[in-house]
Protein backbone atom coordinates (compact mmCIF):
# COMPACT_ATOMS: atom_id res chain seq x y z
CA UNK A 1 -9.94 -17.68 -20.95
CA UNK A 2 -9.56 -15.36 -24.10
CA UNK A 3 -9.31 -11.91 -22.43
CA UNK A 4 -10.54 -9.91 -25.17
CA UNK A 5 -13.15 -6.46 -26.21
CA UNK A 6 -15.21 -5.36 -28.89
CA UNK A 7 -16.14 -1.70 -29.89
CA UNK A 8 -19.48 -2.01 -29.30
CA UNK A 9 -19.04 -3.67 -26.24
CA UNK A 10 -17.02 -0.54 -25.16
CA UNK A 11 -19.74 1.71 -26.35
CA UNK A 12 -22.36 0.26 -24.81
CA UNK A 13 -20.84 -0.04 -21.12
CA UNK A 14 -19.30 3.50 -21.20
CA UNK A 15 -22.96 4.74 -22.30
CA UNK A 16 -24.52 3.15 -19.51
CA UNK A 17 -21.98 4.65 -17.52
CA UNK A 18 -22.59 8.04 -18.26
CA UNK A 19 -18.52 8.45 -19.65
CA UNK A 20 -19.40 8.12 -23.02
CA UNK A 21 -19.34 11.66 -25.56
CA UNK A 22 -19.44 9.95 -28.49
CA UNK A 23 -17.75 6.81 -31.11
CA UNK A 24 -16.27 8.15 -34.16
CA UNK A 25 -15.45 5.48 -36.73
CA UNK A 26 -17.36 2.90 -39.69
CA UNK A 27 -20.34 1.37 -38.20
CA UNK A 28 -18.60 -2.31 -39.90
CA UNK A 29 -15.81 -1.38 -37.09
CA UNK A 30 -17.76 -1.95 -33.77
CA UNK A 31 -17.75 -5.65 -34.11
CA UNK A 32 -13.98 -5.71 -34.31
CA UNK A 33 -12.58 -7.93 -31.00
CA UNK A 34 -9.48 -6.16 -29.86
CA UNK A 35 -7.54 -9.34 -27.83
CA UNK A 36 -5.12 -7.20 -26.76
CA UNK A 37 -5.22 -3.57 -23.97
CA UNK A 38 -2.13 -1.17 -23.86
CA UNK A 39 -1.90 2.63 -22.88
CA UNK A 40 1.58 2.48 -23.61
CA UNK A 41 3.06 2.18 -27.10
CA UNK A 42 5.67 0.52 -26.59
CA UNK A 43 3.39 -2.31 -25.60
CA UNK A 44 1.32 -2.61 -28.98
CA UNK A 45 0.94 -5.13 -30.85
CA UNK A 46 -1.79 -6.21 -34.03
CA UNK A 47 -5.33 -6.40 -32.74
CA UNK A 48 -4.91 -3.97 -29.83
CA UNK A 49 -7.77 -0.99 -28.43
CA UNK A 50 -5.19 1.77 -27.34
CA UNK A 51 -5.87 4.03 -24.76
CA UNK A 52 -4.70 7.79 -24.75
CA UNK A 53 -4.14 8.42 -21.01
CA UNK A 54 -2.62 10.91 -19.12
CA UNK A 55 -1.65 15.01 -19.00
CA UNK A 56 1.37 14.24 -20.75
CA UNK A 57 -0.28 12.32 -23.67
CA UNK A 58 1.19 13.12 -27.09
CA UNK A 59 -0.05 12.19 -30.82
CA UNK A 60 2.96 10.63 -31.43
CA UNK A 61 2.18 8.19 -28.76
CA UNK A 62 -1.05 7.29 -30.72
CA UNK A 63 0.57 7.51 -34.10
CA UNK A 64 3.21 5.05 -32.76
CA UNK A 65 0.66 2.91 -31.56
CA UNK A 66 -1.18 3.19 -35.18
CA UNK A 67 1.90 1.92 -37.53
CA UNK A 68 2.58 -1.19 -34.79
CA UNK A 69 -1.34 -2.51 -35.28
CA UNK A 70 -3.56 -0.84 -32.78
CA UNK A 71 -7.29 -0.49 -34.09
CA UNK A 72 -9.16 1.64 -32.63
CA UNK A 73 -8.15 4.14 -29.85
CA UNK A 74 -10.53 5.92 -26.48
CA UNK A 75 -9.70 9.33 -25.66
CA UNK A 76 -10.87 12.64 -24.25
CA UNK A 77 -10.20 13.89 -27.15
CA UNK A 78 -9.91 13.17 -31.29
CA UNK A 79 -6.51 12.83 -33.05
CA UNK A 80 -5.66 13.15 -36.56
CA UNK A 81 -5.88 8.89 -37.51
CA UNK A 82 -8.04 6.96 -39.42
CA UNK A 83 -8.36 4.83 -36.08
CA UNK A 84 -11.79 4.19 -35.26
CA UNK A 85 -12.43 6.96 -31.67
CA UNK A 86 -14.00 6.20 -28.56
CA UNK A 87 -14.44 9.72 -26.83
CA UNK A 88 -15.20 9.78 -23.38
CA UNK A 89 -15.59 12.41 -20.27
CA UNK A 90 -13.12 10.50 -18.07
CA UNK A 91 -10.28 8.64 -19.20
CA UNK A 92 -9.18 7.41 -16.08
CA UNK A 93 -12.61 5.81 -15.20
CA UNK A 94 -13.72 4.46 -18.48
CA UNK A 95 -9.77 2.97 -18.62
CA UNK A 96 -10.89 0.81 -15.36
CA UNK A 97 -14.32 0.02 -16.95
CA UNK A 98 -12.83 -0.84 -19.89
CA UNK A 99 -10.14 -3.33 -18.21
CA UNK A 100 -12.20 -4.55 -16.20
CA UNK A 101 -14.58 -5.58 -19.00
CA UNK A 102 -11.87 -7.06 -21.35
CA UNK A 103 -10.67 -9.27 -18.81
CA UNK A 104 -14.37 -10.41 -18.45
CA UNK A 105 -14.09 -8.86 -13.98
CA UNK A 106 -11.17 -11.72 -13.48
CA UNK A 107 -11.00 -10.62 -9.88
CA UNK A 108 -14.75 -12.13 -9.50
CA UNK A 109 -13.41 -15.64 -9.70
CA UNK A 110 -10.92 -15.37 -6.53
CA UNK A 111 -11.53 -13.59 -2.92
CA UNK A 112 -10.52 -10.21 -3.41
CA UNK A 113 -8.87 -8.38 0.20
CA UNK A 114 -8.37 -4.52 0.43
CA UNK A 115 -6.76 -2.68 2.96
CA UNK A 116 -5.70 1.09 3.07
CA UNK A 117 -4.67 3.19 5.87
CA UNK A 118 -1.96 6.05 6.58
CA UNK A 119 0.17 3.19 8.21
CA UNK A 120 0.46 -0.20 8.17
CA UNK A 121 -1.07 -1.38 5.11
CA UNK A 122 2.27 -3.62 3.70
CA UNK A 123 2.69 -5.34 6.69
CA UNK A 124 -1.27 -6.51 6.88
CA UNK A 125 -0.56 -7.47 3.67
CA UNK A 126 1.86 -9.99 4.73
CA UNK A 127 0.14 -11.11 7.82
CA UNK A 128 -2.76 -11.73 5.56
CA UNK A 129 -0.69 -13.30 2.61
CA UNK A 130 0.96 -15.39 5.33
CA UNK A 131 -2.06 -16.38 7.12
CA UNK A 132 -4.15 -17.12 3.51
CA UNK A 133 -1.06 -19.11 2.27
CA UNK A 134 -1.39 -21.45 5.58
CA UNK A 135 -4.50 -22.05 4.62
CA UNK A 136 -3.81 -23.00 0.99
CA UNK A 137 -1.50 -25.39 2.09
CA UNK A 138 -3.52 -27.23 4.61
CA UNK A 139 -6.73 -27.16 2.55
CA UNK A 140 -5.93 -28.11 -1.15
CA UNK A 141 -9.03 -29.51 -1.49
CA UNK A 142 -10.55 -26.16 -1.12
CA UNK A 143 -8.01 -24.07 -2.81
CA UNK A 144 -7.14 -24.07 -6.48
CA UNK A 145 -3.19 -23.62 -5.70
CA UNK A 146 -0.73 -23.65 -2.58
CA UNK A 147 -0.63 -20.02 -2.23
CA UNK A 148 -2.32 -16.64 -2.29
CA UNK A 149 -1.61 -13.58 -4.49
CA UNK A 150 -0.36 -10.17 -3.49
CA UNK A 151 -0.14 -6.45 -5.15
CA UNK A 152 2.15 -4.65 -2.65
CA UNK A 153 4.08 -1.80 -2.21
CA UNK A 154 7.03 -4.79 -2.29
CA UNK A 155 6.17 -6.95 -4.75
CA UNK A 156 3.30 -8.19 -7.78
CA UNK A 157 3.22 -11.54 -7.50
CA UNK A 158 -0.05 -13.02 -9.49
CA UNK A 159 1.46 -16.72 -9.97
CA UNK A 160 2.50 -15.70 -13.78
CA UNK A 161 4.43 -12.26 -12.68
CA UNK A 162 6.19 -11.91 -9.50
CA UNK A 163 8.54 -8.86 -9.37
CA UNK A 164 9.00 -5.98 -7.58
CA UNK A 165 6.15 -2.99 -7.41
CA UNK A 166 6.49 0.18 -8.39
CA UNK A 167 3.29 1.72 -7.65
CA UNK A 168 1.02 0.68 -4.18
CA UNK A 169 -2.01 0.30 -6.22
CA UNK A 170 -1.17 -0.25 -10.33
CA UNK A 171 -2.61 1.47 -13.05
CA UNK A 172 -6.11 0.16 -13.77
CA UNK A 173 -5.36 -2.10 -17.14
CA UNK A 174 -2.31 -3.27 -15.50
CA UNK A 175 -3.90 -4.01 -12.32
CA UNK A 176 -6.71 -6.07 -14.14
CA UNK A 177 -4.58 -7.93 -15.89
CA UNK A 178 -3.17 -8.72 -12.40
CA UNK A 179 -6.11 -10.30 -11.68
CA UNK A 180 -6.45 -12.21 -14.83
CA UNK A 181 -3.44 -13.82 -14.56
CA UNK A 182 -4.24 -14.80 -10.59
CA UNK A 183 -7.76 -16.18 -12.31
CA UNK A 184 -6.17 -18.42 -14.91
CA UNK A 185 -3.16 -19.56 -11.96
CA UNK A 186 -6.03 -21.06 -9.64
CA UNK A 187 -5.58 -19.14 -6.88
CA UNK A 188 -7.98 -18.87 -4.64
CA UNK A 189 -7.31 -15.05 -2.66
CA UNK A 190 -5.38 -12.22 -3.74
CA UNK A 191 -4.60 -9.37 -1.18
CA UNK A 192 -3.66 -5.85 -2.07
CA UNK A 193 -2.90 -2.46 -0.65
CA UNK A 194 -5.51 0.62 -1.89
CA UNK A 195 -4.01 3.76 -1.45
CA UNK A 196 -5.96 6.85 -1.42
CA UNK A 197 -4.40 7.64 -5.57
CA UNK A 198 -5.89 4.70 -6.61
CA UNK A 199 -9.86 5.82 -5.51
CA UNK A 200 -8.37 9.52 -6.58
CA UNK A 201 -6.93 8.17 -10.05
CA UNK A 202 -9.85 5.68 -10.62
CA UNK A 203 -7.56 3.07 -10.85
CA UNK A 204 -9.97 0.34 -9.07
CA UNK A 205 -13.13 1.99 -10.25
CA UNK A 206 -15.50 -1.03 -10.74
CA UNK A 207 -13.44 -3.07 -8.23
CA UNK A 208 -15.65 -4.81 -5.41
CA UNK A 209 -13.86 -6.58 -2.63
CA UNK A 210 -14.78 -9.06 -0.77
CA UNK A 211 -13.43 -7.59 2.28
CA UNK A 212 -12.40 -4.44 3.16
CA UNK A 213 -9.88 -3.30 6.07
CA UNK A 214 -9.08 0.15 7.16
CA UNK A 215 -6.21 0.53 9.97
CA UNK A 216 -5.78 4.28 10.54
CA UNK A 217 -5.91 7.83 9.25
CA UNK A 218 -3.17 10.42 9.58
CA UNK A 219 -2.28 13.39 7.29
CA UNK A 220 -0.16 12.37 4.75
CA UNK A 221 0.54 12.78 0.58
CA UNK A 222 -0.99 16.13 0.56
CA UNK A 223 0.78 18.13 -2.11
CA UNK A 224 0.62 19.79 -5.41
CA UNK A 225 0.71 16.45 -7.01
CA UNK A 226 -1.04 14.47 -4.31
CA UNK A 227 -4.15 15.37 -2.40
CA UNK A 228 -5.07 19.07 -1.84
CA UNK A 229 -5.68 18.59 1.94
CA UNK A 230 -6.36 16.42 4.41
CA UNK A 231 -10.03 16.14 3.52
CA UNK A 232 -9.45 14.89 -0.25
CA UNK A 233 -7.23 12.69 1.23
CA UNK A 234 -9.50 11.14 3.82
CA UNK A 235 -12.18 11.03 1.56
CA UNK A 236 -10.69 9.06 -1.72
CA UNK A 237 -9.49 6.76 1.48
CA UNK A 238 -13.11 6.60 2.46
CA UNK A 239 -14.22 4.85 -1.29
CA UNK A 240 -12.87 1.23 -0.50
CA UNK A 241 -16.00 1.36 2.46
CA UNK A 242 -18.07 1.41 -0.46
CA UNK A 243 -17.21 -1.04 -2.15
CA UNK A 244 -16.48 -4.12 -0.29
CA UNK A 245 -19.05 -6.74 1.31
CA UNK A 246 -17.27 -7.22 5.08
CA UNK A 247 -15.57 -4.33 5.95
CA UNK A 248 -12.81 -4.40 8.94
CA UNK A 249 -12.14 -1.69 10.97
CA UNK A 250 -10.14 -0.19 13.63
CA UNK A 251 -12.19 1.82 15.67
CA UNK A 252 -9.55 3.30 18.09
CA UNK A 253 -8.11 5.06 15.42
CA UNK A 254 -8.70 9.04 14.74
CA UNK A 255 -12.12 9.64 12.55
CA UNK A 256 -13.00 6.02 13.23
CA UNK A 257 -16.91 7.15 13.51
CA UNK A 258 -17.00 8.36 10.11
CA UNK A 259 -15.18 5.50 8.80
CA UNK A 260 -17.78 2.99 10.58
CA UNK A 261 -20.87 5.40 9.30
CA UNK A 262 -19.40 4.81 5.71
CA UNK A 263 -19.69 1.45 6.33
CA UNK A 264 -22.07 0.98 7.96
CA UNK A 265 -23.92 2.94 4.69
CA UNK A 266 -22.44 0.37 2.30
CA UNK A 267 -21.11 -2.75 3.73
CA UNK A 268 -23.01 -6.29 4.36
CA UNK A 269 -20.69 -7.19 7.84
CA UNK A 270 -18.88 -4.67 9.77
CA UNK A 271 -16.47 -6.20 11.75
CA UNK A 272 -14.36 -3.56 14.44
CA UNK A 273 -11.50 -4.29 16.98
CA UNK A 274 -9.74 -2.44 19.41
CA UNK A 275 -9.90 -1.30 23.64
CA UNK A 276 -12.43 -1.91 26.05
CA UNK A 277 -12.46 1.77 26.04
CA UNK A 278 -14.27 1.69 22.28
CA UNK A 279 -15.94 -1.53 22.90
CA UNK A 280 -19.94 -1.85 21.88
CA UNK A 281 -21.11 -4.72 23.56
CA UNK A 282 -24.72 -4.79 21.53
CA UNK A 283 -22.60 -5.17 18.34
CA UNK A 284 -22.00 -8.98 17.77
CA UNK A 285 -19.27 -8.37 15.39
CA UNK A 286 -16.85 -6.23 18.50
CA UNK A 287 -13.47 -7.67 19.12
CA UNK A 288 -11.62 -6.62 22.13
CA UNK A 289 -8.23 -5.76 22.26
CA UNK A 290 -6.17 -6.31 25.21
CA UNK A 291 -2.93 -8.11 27.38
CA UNK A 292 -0.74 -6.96 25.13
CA UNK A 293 2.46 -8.64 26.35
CA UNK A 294 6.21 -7.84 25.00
CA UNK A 295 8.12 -11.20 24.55
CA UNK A 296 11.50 -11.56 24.09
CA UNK A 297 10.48 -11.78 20.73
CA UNK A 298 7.57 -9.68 19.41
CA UNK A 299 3.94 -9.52 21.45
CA UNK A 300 1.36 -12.16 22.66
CA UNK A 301 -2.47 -10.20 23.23
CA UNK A 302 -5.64 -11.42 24.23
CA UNK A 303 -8.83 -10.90 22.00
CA UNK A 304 -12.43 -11.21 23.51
CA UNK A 305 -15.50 -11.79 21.46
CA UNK A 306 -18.63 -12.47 23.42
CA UNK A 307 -17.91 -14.64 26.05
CA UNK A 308 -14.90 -16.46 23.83
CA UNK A 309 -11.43 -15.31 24.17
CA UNK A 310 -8.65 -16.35 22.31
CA UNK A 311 -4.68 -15.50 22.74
CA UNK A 312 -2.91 -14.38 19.87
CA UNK A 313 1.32 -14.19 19.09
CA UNK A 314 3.10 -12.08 16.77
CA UNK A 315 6.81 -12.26 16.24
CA UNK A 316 7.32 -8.57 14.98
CA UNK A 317 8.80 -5.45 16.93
CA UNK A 318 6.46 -2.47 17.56
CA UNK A 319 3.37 -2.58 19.07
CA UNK A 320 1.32 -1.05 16.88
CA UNK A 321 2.00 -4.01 15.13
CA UNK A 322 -0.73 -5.81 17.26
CA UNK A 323 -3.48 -4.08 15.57
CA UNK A 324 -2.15 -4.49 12.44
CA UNK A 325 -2.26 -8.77 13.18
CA UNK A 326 -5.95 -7.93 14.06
CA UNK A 327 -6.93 -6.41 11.27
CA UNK A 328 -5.79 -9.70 9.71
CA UNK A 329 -7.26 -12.10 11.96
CA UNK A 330 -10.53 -10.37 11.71
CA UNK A 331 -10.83 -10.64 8.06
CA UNK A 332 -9.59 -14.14 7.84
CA UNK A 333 -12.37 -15.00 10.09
CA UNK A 334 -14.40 -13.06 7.60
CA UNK A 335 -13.35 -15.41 5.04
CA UNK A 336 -13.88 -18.46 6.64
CA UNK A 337 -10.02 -19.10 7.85
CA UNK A 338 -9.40 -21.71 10.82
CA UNK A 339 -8.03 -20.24 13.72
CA UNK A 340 -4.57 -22.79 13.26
CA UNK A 341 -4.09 -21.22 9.73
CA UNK A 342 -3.82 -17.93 10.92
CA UNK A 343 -1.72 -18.59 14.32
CA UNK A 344 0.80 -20.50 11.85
CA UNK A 345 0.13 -17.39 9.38
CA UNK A 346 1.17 -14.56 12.53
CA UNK A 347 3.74 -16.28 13.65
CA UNK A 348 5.71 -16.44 10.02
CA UNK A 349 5.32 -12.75 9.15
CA UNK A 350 8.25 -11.01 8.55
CA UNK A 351 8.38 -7.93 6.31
CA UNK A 352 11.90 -6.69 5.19
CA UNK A 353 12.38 -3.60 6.03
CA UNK A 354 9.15 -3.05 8.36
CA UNK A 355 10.32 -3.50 11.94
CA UNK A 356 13.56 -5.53 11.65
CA UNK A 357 15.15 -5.89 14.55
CA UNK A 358 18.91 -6.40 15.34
CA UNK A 359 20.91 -6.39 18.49
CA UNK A 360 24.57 -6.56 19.32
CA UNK A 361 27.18 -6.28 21.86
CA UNK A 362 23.96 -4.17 23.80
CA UNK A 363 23.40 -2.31 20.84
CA UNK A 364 19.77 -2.30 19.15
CA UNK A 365 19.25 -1.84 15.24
CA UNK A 366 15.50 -0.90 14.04
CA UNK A 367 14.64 -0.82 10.48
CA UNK A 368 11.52 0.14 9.41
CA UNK A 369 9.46 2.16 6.61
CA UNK A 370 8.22 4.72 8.53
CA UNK A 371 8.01 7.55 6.74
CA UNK A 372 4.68 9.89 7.69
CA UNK A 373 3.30 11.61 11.07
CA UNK A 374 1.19 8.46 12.04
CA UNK A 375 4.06 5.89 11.50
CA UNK A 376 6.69 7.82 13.52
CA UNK A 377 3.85 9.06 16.57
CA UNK A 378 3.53 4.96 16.48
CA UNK A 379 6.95 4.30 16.28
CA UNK A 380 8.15 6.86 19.07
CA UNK A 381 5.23 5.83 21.05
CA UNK A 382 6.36 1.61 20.49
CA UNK A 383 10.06 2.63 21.77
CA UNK A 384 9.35 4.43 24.78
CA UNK A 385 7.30 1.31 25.94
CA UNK A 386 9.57 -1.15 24.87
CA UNK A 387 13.04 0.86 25.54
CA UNK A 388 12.29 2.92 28.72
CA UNK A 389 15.20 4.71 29.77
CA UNK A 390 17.21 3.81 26.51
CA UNK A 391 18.63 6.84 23.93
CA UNK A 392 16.79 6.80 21.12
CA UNK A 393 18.99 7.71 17.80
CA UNK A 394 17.22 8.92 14.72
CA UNK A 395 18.29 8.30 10.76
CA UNK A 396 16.12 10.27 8.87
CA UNK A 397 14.95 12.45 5.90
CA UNK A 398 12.08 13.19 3.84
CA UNK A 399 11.72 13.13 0.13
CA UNK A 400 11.86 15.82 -2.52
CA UNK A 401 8.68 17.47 -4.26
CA UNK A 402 6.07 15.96 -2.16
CA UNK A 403 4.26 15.70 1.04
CA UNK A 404 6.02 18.87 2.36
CA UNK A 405 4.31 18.57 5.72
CA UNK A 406 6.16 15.10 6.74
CA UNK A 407 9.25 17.79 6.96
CA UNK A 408 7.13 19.39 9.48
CA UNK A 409 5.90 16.39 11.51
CA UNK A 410 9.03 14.25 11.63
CA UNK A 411 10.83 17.36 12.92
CA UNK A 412 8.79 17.97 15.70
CA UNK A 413 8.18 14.19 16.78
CA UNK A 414 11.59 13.42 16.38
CA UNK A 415 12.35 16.83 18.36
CA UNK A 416 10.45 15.65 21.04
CA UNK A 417 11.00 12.09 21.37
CA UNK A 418 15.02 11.64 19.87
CA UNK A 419 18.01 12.03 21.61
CA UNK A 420 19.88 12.36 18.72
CA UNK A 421 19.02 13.09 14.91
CA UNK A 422 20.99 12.16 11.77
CA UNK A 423 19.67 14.42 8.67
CA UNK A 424 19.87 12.51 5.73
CA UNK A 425 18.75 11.67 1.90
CA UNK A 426 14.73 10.35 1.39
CA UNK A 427 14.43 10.19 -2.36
CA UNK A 428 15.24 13.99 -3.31
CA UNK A 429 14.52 14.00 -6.52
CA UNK A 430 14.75 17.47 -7.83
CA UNK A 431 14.96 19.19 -4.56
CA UNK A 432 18.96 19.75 -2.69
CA UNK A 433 19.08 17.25 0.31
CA UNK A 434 20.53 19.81 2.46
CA UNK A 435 17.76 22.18 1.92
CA UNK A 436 15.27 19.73 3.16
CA UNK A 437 17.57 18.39 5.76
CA UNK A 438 17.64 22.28 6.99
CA UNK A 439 13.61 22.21 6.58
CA UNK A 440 13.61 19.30 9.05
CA UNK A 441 16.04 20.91 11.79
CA UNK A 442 13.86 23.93 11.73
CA UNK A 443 11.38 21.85 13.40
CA UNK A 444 13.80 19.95 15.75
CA UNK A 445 15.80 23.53 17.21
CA UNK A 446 12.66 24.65 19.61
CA UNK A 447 13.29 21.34 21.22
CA UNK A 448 17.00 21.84 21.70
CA UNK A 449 17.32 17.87 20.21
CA UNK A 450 21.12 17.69 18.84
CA UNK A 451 21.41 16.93 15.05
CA UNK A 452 23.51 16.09 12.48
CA UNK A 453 23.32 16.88 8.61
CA UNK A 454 25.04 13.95 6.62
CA UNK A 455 23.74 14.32 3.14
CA UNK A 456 24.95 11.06 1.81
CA UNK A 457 22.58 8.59 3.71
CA UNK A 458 25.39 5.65 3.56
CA UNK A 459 27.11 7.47 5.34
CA UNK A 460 24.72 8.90 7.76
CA UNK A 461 23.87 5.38 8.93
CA UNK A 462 26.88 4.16 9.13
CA UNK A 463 27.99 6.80 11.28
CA UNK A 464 25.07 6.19 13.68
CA UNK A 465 25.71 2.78 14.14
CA UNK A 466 29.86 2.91 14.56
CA UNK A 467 29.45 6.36 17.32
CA UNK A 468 26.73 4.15 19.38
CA UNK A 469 27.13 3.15 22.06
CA UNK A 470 25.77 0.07 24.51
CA UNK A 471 22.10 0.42 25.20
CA UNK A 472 21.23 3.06 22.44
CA UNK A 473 18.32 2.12 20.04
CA UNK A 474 19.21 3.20 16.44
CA UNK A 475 16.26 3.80 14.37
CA UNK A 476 16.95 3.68 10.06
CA UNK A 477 13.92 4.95 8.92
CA UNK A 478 11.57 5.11 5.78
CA UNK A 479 14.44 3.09 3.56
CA UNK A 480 14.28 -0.38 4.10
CA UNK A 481 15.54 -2.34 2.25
CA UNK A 482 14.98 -0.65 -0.91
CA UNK A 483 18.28 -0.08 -2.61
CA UNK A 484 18.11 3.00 -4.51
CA UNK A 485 17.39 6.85 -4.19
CA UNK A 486 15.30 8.67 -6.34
CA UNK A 487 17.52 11.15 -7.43
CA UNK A 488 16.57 13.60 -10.33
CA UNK A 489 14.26 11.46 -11.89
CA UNK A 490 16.46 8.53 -11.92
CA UNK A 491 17.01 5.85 -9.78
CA UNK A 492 20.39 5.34 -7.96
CA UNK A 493 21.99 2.49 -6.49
CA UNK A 494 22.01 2.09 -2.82
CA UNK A 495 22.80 -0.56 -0.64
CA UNK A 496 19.73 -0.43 1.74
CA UNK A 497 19.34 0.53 5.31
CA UNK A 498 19.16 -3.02 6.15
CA UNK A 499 21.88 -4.34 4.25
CA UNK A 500 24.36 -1.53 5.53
CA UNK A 501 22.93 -3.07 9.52
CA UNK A 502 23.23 -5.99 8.95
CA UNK A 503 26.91 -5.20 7.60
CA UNK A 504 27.95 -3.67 9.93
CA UNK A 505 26.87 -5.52 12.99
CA UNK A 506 28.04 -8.25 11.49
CA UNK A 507 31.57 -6.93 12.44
CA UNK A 508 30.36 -5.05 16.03
């Protein structure tokens, strides 16, 4: 398909809109078709509608754009070009309107799966890429190619691009194109995490999904340059209840009523799981959660719907991992998903980084991403019922310039759940490690918890792991396997939690 945009065509749909202020260029110019969409100009090329986005935007940027082809340009504001204007109210929205319309709403010709949630949402995203890509394979008459797409906090992989992400939900044109390219590779489903910047941002304003999952709320991201409290935050999480046909949801989590009034408001099916405790047994779409069993490896549970049960198997660590599989396995039924595709889908999930579990010599390695209040309550709550008795051994920081009350909430969790604390590097970015580190003890002291500051975090994990000894549970968290620290606005080499573990157990 020729993705491509005329003036008038942008006109019209930002009039009807209500983003429109006003087009400022020849009348002859508004059947120009612009085949190619850039807000950067270093991505400009002849034929291309530029758009001016961001607090940071300079001229320049536009002038650039100008002398390497671009035609016309949409603003909030008029620059001194001959480049025919589109001025608008909103950037940010009429950008996703915009993209949206020049790839002629690509994401209409696949299933389209949301999910957002304080914690949890990569690892859906893999049960459900796992569970859709079983499905692909077994049913290629019913599937366009042998695999889904995903737009992760991990990876972008669309069938044309596959690398790794750099933002959990991309910027609007970006994003669209995204879909485009998953359009014009056959596939049939494309899952992706929605975090609460991309309702905030507009960047999937427009966007309908097919089905829409929401795991959990916790306080998180609230900051100067995030959300301005926990209610902004909860409510640009809210949005994706508004905009998808089935929507999934947990309903043992905190706030869940509100969440299942929004949908409730907005949504054709509204599918929940979780306890008998929350069960509604007049609501036909109910699934009950429960014998949840550890296994030597990962957790077998029983779900209930109606008078059909089913058992279930996951081969991940952490229980809180069980809801996360049900989340999945409700909105592949949703879709229409056999019940072999997504037992063969469970049982491959494995997320780098997200609950990775080692042992050794009677020594116990956990990896995992968690990085906010929710994740570690989870996490702390998950080892205590899988560890009794054991000491617990914390690796842990929290980054620089943003959600400032993680410092707060790690602290005290870890305070009262750790038996011992390694203070470490998170991304510091502009801010000194051992200032945050300090911020962090603050929290641990009233619970007399033992700690160590180790601002290099190489070395801080490879300390925990050499001092431990048999039976202690050493928990490396919010790194992953990522392998570098944002450090001053650049990014710097690191080896990775995991790859440092696996190291050094290697040699145990």
């Amino acid at each position: 398909m020729n993705d491509s945009i005329t003036i008038k065509q942008v006109v019209e749909l930002l009039r009807a809109d209500g983003t429109l202020k006003g087009y400022f260029g020849p009348d002859e110019c508004m059947e120009q078709t612009f085949t190619h969409l850039s807000y950067s100009s270093a991505d400009v090329q002849p034929n291309t509608f530029f758009i001016c986005k961001g607090l940071s935007f300079k001229e320049e940027y536009l002038l650039d754009a100008a002398a390497k082809g671009a035609g016309a340009y949409l603003s909030e504001q008029q620059y001194e070009t001959a480049l025919p204007c589109v001025l608008v109210s909103d950037i940010r929205r009429a950008m996703s309107l915009v993209s949206i319309a020049f790839y002629h709403k690509a994401y209409e010709s696949f299933r389209l799966i949301g999910l957002t949630g304080t914690k949890g949402k990569t690892t859906t995203t893999y049960f459900m890429k796992n569970i859709l890509d079983a499905f692909c394979r077994k049913h290629p008459e019913l599937c366009g190619a042998p695999k889904s797409a995903v737009l992760s906090t991990v990876e972008v992989d669309t069938g044309v691009e596959h690398h790794e992400a750099h933002l959990t939900t991309p910027e609007s044109p970006d994003l669209q194109r995204y879909f485009a390219q998953t359009r014009d590779s056959g596939i049939s489903f494309l899952t992706m995490e929605v975090s609460s910047q991309a309702y905030k941002l507009n960047r999937v304003y427009g966007v309908e999904f097919d089905v829409g999952m929401f795991l959990n709320i916790g306080e998180d991201h609230i900051g100067p340059l995030e959300h301005t409290d926990f209610k902004d935050y909860f409510s640009c999480k809210l949005q994706l209840m508004e905009h998808c046909k089935t929507a999934v949801i947990n309903r043992d989590m905190d706030h869940a009523q509100r969440v299942l009034e929004r949908a409730r408001a907005h949504a054709k099916r509204v599918m929940t799981f979780g306890g008998e405790a929350s069960a509604d047994v007049s609501d036909e779409d109910c699934w009950v959660l429960r014998e949840i069993r550890k296994e030597e490896v990962g957790f077998t549970f029983v779900t209930s719907h109606g008078m059909q049960e089913e058992c279930w198997q996951i081969r991940m660590a952490g229980r809180f991992n069980v809801e996360n599989a049900m989340a999945a396995i409700l909105s592949a039924k949703a879709l229409g998903i056999d019940d072999e595709s997504i037992r063969e889908g469970l049982l491959r999930n494995e997320v780098q980084g997200r609950m990775n579990l080692m042992e050794r010599d009677g020594l116990t390695v956990l990896v995992d991403y968690a990085h906010n209040y929710l994740s570690f309550k989870k996490l702390y709550e998950s080892l205590k019922a899988d560890y009794p008795g054991r000491r617990i051994v914390v690796v842990v920081g929290c980054p620089g310039g943003k959600a400032y009350l993680r410092r707060r909430d790690i602290g005290t969790l870890s305070g009262q759940n750790a038996d011992y604390v390694y203070l470490t590097a998170e991304d510091p970015q502009f801010e000194d490690v051992r200032t945050i580190c300090e911020e962090i003890a603050s929290f641990l002291e009233p619970y007399h918890t033992p700690y160590e500051i180790i601002e290099d975090r190489a070395q801080a994990v490879e300390k925990a792991i050499r001092t431990a000894e048999p039976g202690d549970v050493i928990v490396l968290a919010a790194k992953g396997e990522e392998v570098y620290q944002k450090v001053r606005g650049e990014y710097v080499y690191y080896e990775s939690d995991l790859a440092i573990a696996r190291r050094l157990l290697s040699v145990r």
